[in-house]
PDB file of N, CA and C in Angstrom:
ATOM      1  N   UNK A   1      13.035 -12.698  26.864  1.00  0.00           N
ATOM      2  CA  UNK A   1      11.777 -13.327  26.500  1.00  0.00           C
ATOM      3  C   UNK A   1      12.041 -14.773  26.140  1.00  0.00           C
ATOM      4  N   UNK A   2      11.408 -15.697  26.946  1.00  0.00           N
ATOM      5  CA  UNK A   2      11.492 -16.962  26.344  1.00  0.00           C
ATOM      6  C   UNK A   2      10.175 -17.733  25.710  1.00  0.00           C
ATOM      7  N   UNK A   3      10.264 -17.181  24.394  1.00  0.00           N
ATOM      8  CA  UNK A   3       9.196 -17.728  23.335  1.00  0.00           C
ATOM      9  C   UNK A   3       9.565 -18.943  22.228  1.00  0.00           C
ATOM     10  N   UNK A   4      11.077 -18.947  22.072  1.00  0.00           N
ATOM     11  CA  UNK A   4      11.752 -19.548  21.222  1.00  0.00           C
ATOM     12  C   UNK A   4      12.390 -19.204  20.097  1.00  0.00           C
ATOM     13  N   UNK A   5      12.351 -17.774  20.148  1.00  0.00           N
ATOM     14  CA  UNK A   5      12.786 -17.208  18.535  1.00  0.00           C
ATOM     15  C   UNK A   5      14.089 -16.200  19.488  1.00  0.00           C
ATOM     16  N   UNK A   6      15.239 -16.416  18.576  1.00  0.00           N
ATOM     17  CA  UNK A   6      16.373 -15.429  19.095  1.00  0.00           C
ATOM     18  C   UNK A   6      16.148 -14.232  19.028  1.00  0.00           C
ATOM     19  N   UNK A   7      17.143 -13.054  19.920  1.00  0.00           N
ATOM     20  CA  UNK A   7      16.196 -11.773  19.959  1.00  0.00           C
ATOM     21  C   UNK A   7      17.099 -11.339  18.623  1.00  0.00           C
ATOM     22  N   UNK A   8      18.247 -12.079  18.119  1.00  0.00           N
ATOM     23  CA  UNK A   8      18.557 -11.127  16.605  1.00  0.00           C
ATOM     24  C   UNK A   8      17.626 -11.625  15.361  1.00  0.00           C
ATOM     25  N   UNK A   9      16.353 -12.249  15.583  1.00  0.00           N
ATOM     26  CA  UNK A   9      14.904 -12.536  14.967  1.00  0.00           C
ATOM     27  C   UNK A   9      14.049 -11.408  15.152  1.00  0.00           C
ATOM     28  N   UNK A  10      13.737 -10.675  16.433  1.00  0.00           N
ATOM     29  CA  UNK A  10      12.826  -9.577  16.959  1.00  0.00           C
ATOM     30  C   UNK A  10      13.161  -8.185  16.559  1.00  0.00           C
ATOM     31  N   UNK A  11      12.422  -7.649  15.663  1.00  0.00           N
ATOM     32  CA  UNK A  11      12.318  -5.868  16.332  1.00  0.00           C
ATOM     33  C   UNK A  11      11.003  -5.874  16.751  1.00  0.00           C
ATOM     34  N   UNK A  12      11.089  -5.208  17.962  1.00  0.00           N
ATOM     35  CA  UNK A  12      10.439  -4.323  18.555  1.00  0.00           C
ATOM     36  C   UNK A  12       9.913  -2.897  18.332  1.00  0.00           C
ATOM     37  N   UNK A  13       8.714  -2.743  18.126  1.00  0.00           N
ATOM     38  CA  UNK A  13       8.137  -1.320  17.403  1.00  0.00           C
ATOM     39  C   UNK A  13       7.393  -0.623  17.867  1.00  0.00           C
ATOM     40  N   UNK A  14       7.420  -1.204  19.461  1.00  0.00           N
ATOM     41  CA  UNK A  14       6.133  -0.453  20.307  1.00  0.00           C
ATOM     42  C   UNK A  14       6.944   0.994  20.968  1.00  0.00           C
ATOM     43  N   UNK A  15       5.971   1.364  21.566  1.00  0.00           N
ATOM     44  CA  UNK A  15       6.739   2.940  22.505  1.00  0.00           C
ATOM     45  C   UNK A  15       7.612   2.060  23.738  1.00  0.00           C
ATOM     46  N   UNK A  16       6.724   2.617  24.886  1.00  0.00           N
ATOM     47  CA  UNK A  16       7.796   2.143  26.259  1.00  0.00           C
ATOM     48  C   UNK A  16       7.610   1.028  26.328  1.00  0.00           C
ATOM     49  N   UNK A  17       9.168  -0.052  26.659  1.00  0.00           N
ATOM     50  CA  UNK A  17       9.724  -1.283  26.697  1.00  0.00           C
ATOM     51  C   UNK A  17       9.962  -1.429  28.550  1.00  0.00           C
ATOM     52  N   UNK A  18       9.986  -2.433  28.844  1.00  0.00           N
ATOM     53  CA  UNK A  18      10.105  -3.228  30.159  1.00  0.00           C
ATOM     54  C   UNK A  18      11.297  -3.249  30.048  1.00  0.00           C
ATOM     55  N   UNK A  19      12.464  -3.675  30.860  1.00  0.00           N
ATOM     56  CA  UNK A  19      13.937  -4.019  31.060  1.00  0.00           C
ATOM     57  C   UNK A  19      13.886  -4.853  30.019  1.00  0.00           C
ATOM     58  N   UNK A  20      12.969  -6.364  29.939  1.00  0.00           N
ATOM     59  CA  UNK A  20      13.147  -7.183  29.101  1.00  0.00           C
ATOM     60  C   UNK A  20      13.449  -7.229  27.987  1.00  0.00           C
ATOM     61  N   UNK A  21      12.684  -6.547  27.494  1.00  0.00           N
ATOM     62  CA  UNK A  21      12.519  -5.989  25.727  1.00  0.00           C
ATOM     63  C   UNK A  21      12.759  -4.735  25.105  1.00  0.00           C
ATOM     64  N   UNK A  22      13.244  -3.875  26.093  1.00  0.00           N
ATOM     65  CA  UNK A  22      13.790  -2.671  25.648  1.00  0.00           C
ATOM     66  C   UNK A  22      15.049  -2.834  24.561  1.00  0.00           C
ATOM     67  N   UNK A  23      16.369  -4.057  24.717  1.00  0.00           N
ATOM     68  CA  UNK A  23      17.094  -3.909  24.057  1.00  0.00           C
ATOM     69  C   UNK A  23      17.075  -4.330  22.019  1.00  0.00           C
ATOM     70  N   UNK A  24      15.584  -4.613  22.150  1.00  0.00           N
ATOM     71  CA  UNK A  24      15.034  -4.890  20.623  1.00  0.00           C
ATOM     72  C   UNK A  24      14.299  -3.862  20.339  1.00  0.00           C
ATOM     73  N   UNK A  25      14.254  -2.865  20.703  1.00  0.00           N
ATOM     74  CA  UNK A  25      13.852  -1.658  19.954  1.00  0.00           C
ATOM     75  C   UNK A  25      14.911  -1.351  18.765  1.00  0.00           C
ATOM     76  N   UNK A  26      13.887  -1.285  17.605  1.00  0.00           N
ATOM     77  CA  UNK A  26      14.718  -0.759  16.180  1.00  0.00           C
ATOM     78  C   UNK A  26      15.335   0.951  16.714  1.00  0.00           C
ATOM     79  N   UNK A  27      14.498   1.412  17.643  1.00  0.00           N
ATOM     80  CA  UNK A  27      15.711   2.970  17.414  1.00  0.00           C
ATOM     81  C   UNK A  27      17.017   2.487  18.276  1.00  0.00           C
ATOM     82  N   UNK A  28      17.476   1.623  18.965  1.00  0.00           N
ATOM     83  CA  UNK A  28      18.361   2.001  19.198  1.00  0.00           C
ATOM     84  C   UNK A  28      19.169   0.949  18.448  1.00  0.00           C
ATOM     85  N   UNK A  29      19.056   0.418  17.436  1.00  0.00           N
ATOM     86  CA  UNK A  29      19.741  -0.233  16.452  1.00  0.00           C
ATOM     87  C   UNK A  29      20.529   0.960  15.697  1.00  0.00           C
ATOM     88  N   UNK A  30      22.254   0.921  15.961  1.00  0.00           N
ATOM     89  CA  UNK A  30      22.695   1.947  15.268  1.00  0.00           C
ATOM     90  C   UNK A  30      23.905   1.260  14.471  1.00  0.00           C
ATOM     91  N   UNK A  31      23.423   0.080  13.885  1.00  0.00           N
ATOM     92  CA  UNK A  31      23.971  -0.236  12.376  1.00  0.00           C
ATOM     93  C   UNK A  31      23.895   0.871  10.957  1.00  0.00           C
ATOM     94  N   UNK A  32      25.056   0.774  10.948  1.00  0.00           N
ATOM     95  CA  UNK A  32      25.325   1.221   9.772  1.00  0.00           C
ATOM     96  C   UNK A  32      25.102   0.809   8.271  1.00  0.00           C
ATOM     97  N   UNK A  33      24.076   0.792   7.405  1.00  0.00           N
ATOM     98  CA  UNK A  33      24.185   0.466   6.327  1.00  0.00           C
ATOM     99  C   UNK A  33      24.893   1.512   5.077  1.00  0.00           C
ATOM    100  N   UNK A  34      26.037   0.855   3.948  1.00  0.00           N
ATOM    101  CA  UNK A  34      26.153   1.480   2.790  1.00  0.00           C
ATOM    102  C   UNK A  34      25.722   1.099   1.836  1.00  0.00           C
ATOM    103  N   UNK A  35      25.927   1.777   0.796  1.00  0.00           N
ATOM    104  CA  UNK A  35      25.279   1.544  -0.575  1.00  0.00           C
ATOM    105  C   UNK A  35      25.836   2.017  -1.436  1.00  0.00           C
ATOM    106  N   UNK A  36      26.447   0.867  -2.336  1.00  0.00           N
ATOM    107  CA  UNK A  36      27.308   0.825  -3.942  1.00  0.00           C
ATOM    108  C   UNK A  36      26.750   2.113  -4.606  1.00  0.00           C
ATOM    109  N   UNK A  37      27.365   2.291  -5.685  1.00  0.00           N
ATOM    110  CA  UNK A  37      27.281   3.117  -6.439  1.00  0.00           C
ATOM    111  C   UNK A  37      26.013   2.856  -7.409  1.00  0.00           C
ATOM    112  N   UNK A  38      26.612   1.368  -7.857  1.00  0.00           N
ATOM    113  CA  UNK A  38      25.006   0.566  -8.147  1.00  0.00           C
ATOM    114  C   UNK A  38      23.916   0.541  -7.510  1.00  0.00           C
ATOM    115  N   UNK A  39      23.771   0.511  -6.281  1.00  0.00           N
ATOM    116  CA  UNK A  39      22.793   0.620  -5.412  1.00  0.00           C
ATOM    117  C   UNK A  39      22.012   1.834  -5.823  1.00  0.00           C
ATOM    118  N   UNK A  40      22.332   2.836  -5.525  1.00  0.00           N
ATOM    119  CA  UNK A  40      21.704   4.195  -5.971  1.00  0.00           C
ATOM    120  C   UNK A  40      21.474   4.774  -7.010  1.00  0.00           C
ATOM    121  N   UNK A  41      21.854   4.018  -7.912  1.00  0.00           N
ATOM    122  CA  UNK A  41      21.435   3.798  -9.437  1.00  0.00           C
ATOM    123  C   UNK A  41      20.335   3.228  -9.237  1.00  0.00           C
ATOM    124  N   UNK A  42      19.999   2.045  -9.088  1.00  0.00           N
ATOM    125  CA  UNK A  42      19.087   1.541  -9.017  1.00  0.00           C
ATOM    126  C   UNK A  42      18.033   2.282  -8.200  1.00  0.00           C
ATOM    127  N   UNK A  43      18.433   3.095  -6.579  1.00  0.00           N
ATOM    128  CA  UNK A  43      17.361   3.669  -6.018  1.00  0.00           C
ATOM    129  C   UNK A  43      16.633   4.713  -6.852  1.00  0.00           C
ATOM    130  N   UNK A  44      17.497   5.408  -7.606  1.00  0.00           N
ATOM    131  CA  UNK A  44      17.288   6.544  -8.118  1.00  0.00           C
ATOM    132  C   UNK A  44      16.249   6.131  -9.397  1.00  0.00           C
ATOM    133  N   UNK A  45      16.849   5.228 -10.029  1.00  0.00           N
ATOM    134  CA  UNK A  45      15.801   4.941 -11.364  1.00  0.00           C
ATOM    135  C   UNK A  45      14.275   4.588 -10.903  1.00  0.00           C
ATOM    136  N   UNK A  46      14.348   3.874  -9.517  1.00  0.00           N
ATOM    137  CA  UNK A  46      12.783   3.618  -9.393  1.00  0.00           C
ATOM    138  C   UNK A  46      12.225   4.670  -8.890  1.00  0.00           C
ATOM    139  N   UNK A  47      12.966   5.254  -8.309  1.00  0.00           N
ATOM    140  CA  UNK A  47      12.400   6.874  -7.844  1.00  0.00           C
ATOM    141  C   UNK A  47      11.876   7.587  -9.276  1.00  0.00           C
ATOM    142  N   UNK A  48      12.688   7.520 -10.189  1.00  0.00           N
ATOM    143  CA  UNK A  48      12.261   8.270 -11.170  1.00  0.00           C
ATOM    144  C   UNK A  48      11.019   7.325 -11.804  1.00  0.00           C
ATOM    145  N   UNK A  49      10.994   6.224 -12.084  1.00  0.00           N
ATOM    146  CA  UNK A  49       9.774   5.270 -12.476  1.00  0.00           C
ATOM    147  C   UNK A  49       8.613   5.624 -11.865  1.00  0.00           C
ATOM    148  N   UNK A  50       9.559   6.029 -10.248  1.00  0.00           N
ATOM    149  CA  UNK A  50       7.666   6.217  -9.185  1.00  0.00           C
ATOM    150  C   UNK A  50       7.125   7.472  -9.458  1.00  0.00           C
ATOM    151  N   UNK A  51       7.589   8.336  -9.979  1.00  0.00           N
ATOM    152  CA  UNK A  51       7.347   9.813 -10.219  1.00  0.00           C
ATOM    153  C   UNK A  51       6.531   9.951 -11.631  1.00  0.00           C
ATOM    154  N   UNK A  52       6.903   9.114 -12.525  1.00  0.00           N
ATOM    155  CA  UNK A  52       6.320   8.997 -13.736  1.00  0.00           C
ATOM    156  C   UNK A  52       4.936   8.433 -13.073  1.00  0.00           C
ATOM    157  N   UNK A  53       5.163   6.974 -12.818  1.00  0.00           N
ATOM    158  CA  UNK A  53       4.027   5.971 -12.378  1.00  0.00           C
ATOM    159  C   UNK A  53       2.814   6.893 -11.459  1.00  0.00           C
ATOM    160  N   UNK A  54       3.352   8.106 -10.584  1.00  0.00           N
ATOM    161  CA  UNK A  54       2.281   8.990 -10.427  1.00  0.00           C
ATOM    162  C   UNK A  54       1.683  10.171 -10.700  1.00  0.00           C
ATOM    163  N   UNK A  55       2.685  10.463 -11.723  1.00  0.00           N
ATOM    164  CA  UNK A  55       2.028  11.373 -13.021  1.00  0.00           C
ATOM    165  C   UNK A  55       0.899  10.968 -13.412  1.00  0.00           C
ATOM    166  N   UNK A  56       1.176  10.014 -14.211  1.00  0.00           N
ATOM    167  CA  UNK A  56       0.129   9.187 -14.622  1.00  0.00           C
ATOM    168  C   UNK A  56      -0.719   8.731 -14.285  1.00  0.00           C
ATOM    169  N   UNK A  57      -0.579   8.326 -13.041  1.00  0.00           N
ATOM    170  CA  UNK A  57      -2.106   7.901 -12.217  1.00  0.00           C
ATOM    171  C   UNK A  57      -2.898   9.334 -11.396  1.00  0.00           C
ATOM    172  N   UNK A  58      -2.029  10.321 -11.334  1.00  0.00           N
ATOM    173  CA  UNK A  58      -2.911  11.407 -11.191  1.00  0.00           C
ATOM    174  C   UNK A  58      -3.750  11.991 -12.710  1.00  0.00           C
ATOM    175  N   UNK A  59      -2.880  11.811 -13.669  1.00  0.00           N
ATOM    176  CA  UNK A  59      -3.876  12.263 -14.638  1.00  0.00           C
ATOM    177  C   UNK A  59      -5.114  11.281 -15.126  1.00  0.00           C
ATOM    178  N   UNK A  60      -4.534  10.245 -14.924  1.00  0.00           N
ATOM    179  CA  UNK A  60      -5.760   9.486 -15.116  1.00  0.00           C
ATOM    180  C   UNK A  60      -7.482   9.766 -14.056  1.00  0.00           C
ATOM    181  N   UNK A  61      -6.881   9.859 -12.538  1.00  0.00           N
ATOM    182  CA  UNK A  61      -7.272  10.164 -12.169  1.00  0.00           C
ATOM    183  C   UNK A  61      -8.344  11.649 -12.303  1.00  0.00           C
ATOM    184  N   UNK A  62      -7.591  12.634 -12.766  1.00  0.00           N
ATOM    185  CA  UNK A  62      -8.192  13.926 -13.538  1.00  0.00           C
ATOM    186  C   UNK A  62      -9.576  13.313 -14.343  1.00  0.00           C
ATOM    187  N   UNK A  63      -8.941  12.795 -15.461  1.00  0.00           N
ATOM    188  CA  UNK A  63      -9.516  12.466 -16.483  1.00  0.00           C
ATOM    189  C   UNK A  63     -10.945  11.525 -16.006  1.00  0.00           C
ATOM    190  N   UNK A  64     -10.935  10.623 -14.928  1.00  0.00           N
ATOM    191  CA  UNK A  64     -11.981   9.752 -14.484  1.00  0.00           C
ATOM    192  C   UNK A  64     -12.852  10.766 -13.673  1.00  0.00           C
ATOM    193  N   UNK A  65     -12.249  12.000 -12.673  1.00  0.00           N
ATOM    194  CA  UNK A  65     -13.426  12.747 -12.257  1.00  0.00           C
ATOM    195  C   UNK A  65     -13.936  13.719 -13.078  1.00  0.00           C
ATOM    196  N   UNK A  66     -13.230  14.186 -14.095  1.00  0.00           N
ATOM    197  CA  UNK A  66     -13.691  15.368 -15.484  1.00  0.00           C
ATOM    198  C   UNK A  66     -14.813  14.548 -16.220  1.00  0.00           C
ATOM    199  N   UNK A  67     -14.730  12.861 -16.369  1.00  0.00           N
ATOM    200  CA  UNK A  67     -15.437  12.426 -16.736  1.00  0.00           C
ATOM    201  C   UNK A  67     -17.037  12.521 -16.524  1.00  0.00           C
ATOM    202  N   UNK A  68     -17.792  12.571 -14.887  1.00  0.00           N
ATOM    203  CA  UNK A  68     -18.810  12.667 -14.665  1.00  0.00           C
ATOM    204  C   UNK A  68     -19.379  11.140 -14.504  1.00  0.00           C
ATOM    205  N   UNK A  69     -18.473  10.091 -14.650  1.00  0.00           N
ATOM    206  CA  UNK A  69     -18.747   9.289 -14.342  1.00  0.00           C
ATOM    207  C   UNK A  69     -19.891   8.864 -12.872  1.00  0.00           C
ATOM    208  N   UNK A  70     -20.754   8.264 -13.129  1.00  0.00           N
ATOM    209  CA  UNK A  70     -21.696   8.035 -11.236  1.00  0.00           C
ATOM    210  C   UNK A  70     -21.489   6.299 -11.069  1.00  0.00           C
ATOM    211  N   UNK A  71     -21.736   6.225  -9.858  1.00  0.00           N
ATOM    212  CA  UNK A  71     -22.159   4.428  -9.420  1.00  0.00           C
ATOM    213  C   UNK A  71     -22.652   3.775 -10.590  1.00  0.00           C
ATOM    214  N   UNK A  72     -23.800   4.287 -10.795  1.00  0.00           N
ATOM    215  CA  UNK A  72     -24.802   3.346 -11.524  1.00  0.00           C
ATOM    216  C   UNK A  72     -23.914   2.698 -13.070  1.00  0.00           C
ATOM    217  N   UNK A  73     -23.178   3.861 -13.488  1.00  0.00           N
ATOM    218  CA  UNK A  73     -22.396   3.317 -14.858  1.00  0.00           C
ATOM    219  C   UNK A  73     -21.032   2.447 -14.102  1.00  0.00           C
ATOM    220  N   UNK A  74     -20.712   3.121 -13.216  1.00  0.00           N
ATOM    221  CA  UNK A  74     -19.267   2.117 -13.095  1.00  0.00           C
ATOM    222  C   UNK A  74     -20.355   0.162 -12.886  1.00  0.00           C
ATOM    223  N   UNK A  75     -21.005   0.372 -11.928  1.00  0.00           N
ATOM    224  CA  UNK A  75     -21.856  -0.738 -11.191  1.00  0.00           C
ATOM    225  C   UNK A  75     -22.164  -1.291 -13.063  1.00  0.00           C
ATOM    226  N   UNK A  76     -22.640  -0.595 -14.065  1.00  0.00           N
ATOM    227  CA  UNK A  76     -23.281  -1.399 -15.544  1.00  0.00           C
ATOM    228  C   UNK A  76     -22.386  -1.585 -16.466  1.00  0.00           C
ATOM    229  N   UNK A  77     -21.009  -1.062 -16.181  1.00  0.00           N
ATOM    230  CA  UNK A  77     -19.995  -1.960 -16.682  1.00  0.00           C
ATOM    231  C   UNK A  77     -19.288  -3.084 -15.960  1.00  0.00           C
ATOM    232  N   UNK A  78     -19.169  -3.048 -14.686  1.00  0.00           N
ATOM    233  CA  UNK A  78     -18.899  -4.479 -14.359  1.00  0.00           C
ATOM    234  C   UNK A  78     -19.598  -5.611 -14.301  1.00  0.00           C
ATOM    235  N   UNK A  79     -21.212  -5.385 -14.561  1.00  0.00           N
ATOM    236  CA  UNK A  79     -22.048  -6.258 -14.589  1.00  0.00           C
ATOM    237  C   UNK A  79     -21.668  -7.127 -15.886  1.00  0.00           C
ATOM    238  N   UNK A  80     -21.568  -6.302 -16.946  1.00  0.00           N
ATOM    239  CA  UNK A  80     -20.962  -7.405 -18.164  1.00  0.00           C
ATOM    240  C   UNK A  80     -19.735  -7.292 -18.511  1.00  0.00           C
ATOM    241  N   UNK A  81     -19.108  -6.585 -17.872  1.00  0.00           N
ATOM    242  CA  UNK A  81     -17.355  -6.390 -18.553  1.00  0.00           C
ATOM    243  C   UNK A  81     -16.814  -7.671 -17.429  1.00  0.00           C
ATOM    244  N   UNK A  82     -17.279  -7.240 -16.487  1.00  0.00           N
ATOM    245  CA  UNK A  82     -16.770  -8.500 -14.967  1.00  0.00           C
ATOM    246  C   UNK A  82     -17.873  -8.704 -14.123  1.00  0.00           C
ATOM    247  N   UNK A  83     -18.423  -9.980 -15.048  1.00  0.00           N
ATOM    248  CA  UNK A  83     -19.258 -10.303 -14.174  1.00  0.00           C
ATOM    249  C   UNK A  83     -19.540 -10.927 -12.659  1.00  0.00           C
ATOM    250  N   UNK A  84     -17.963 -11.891 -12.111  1.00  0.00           N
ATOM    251  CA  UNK A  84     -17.795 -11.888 -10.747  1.00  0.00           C
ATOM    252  C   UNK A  84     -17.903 -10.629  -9.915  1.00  0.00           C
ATOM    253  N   UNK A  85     -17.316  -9.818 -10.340  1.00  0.00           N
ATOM    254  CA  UNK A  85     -17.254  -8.926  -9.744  1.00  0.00           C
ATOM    255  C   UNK A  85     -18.743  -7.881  -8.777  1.00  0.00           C
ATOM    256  N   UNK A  86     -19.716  -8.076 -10.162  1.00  0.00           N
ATOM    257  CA  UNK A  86     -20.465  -7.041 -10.370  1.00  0.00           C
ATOM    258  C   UNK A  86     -21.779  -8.278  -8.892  1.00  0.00           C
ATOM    259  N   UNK A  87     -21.784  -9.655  -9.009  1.00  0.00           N
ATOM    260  CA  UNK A  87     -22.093 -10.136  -7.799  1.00  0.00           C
ATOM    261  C   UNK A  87     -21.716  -9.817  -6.218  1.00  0.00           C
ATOM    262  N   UNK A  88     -19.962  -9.826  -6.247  1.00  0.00           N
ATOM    263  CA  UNK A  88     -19.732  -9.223  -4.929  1.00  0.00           C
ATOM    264  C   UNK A  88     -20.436  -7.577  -4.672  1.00  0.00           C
ATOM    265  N   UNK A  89     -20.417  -6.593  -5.694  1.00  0.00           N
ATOM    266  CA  UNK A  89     -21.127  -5.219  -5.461  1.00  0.00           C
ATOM    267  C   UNK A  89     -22.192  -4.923  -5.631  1.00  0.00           C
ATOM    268  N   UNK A  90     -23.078  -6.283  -5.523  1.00  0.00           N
ATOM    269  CA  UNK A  90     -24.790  -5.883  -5.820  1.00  0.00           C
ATOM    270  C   UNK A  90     -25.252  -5.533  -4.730  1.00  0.00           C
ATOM    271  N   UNK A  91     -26.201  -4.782  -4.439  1.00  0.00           N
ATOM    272  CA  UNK A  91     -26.763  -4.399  -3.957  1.00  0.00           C
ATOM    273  C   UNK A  91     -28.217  -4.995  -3.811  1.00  0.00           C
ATOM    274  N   UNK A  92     -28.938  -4.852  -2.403  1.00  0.00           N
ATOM    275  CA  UNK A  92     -30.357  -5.438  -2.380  1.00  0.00           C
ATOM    276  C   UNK A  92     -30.932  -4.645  -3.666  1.00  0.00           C
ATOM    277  N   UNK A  93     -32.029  -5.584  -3.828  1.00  0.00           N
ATOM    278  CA  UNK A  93     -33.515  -4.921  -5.206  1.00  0.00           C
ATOM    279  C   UNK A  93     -33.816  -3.965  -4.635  1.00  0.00           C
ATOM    280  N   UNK A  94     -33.886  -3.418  -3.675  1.00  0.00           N
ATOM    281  CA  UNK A  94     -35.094  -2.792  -2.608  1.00  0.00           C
ATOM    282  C   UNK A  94     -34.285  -1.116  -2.863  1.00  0.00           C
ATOM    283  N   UNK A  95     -32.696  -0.954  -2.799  1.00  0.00           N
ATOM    284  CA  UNK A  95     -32.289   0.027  -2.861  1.00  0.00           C
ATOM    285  C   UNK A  95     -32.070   0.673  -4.006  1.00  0.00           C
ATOM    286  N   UNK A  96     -32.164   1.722  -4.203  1.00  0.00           N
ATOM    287  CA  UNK A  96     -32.321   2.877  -5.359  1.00  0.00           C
ATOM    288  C   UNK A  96     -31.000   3.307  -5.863  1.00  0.00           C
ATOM    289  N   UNK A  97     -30.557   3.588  -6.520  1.00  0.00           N
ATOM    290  CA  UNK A  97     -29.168   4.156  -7.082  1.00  0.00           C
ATOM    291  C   UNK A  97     -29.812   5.352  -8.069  1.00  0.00           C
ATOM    292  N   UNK A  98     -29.344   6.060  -8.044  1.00  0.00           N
ATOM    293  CA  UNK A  98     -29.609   7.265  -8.777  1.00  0.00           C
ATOM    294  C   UNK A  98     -29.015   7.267  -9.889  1.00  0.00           C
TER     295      UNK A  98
END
């Protein structure tokens, strides 16, 4: 391909490749990466962070549909809690909210 960018710049991510561009397909990239001991310390702790981080946002989640919350209250707290906001989600006069 002559676009101007070297092909060790390109992956390629589509299905079937032409002669041209077949050899920048990421599957047949068979580099080897390792990883320190540190490394997987580190993978592992955010793994464990992400597991917490969606504990928590599932229970929150719980807790916001147990609530009974509707439109009309989320829509009458952003009107004065955030009021930019509550402009981008107005709605015409004409329509009804229950």
């Amino acid at each position: 391909m002559k676009i101007g960018i070297p092909d060790t710049h390109i992956a390629r991510l589509g299905g079937r490749a032409n002669a041209q561009v077949a050899h920048l397909g990421v599957s047949g990239k068979k580099e080897r990466v390792t990883r320190s001991k540190a490394d997987w310390t580190i993978i592992d702790n955010l793994k464990n962070s992400s597991g917490l981080h969606c504990d928590s946002l599932e229970d929150a989640m719980d807790r916001f549909i147990a609530s009974k919350i509707d439109f009309k209250d989320v829509l009458m707290y952003i009107e004065f809690e955030e009021p930019n906001f509550f402009d981008a989600l107005r709605t015409t006069t004409n329509v009804k909210i229950n």
